[in-house]
C-alpha atoms as a PDB file:
ATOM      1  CA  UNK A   1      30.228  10.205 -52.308  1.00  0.00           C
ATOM      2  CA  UNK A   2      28.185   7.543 -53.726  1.00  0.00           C
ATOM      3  CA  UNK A   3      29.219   3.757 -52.887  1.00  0.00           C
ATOM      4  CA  UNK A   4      29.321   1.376 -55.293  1.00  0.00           C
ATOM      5  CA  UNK A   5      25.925  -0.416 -54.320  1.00  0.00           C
ATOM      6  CA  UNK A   6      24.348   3.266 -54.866  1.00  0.00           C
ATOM      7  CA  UNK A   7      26.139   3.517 -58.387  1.00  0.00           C
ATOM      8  CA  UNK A   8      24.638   0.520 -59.860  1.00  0.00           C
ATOM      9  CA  UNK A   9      21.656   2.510 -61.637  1.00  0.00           C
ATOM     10  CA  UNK A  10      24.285   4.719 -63.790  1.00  0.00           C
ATOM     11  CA  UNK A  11      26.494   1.431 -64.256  1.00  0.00           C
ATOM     12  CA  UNK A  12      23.726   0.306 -65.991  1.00  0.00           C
ATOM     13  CA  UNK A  13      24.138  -2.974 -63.544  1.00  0.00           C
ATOM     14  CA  UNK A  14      21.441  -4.730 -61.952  1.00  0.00           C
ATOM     15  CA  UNK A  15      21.420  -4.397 -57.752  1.00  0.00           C
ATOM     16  CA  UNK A  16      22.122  -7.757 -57.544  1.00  0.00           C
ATOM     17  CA  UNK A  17      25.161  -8.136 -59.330  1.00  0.00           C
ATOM     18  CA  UNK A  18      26.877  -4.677 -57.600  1.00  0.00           C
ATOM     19  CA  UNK A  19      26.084  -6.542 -54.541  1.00  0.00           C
ATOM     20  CA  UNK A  20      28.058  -9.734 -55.427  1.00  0.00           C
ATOM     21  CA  UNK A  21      30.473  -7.848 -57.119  1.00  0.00           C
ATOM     22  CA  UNK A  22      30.699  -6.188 -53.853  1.00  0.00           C
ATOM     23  CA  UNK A  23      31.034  -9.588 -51.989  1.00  0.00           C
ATOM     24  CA  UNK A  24      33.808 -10.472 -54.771  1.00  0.00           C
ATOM     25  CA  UNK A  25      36.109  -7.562 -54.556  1.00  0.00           C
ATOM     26  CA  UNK A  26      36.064  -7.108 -50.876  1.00  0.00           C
ATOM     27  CA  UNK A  27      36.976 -10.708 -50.158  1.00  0.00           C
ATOM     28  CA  UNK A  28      39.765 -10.136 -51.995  1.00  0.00           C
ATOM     29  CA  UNK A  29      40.784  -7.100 -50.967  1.00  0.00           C
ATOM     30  CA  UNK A  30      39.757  -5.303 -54.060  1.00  0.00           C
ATOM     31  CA  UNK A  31      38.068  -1.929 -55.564  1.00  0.00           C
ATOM     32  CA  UNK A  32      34.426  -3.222 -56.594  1.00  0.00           C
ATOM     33  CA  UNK A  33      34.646  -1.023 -59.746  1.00  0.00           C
ATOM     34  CA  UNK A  34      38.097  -2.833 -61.100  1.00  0.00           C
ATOM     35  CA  UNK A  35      36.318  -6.005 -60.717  1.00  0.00           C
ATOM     36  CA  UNK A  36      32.870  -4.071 -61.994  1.00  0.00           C
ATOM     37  CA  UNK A  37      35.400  -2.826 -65.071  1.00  0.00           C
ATOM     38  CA  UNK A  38      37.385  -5.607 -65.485  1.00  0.00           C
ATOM     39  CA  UNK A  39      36.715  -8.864 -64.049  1.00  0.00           C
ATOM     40  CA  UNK A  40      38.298 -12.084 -64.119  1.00  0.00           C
ATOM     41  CA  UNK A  41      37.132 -15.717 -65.464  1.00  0.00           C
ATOM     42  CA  UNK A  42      36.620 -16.909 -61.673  1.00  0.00           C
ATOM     43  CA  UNK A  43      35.059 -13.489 -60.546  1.00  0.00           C
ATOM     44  CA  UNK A  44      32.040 -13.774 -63.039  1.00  0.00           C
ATOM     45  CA  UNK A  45      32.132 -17.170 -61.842  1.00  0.00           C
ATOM     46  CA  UNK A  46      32.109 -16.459 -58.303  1.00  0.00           C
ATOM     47  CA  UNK A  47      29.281 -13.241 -59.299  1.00  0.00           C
ATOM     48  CA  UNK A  48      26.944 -15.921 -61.600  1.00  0.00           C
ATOM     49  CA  UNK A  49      26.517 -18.349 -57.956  1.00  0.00           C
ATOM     50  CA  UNK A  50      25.829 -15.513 -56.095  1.00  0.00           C
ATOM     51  CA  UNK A  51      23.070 -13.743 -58.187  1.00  0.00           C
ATOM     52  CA  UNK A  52      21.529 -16.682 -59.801  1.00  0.00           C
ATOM     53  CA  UNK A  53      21.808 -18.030 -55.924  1.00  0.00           C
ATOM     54  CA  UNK A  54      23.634 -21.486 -57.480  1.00  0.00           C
ATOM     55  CA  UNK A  55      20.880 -21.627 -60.495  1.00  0.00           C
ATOM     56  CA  UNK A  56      17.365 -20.914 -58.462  1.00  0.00           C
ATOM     57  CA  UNK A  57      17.604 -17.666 -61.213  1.00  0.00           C
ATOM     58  CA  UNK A  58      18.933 -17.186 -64.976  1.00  0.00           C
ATOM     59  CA  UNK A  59      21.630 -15.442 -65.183  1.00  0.00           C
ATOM     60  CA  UNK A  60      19.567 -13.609 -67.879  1.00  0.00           C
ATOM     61  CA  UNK A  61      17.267 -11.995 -65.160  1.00  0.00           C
ATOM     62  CA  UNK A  62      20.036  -9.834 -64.664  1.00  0.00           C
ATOM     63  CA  UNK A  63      22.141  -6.998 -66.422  1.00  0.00           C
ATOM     64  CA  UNK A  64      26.027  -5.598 -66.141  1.00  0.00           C
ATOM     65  CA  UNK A  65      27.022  -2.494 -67.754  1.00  0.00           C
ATOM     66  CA  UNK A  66      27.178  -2.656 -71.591  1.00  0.00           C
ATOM     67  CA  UNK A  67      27.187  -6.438 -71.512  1.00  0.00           C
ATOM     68  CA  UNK A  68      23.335  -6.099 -70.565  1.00  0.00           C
ATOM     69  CA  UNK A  69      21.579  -9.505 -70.067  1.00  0.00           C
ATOM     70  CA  UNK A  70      24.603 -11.458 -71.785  1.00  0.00           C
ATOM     71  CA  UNK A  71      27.019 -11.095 -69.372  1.00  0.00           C
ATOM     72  CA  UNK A  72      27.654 -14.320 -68.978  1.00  0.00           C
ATOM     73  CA  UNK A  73      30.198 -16.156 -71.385  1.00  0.00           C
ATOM     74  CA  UNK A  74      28.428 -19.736 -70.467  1.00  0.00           C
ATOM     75  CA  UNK A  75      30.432 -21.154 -73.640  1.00  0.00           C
ATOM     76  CA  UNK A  76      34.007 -20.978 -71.637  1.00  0.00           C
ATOM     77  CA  UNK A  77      33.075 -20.528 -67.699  1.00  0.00           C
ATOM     78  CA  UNK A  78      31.977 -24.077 -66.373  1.00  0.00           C
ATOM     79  CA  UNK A  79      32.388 -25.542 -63.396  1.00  0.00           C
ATOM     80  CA  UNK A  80      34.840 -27.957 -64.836  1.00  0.00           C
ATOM     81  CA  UNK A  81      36.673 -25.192 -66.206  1.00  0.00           C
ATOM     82  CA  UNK A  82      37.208 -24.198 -62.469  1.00  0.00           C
ATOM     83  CA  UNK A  83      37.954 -27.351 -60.879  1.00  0.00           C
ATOM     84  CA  UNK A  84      34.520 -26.887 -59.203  1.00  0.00           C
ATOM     85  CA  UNK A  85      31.409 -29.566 -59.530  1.00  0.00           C
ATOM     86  CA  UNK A  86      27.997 -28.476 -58.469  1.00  0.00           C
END
């Protein structure tokens, strides 16, 4: 059986973001592929610092399933919006 990291290419998700969605679910006790599937305000969050490695890369650079390269709703997930300041 595949692991999730291995199942990226027919996710249609970019390496990086199966890893941090890795990082995500497991630190919360969770399946990677709910939170690849259906993922929260603060996971995508949580995903965008990891991949974009706190803004050194666009969020752009990367893709996520059907979403592709705009898989990041940058209109309603700030770090205000979180209670977090960068």
């Amino acid at each position: 059986m595949k692991t999730f990291i291995e199942s990226a290419a027919s996710l249609e998700t970019s390496i990086e973001i199966a890893r941090a969605i890795e990082l995500v679910a497991f630190s919360e006790g969770r399946e990677p592929y709910n939170v690849w599937s259906c993922p929260s305000d603060s996971d995508i969050y949580e995903i965008k610092k990891i991949v974009t490695e706190r803004g050194k890369f666009e969020t752009t650079d990367f893709f996520w399933g059907s979403a592709d390269y705009d898989w990041y709703p940058a209109d309603i997930l700030t770090e205000t919006y979180l209670g977090e300041t960068q």
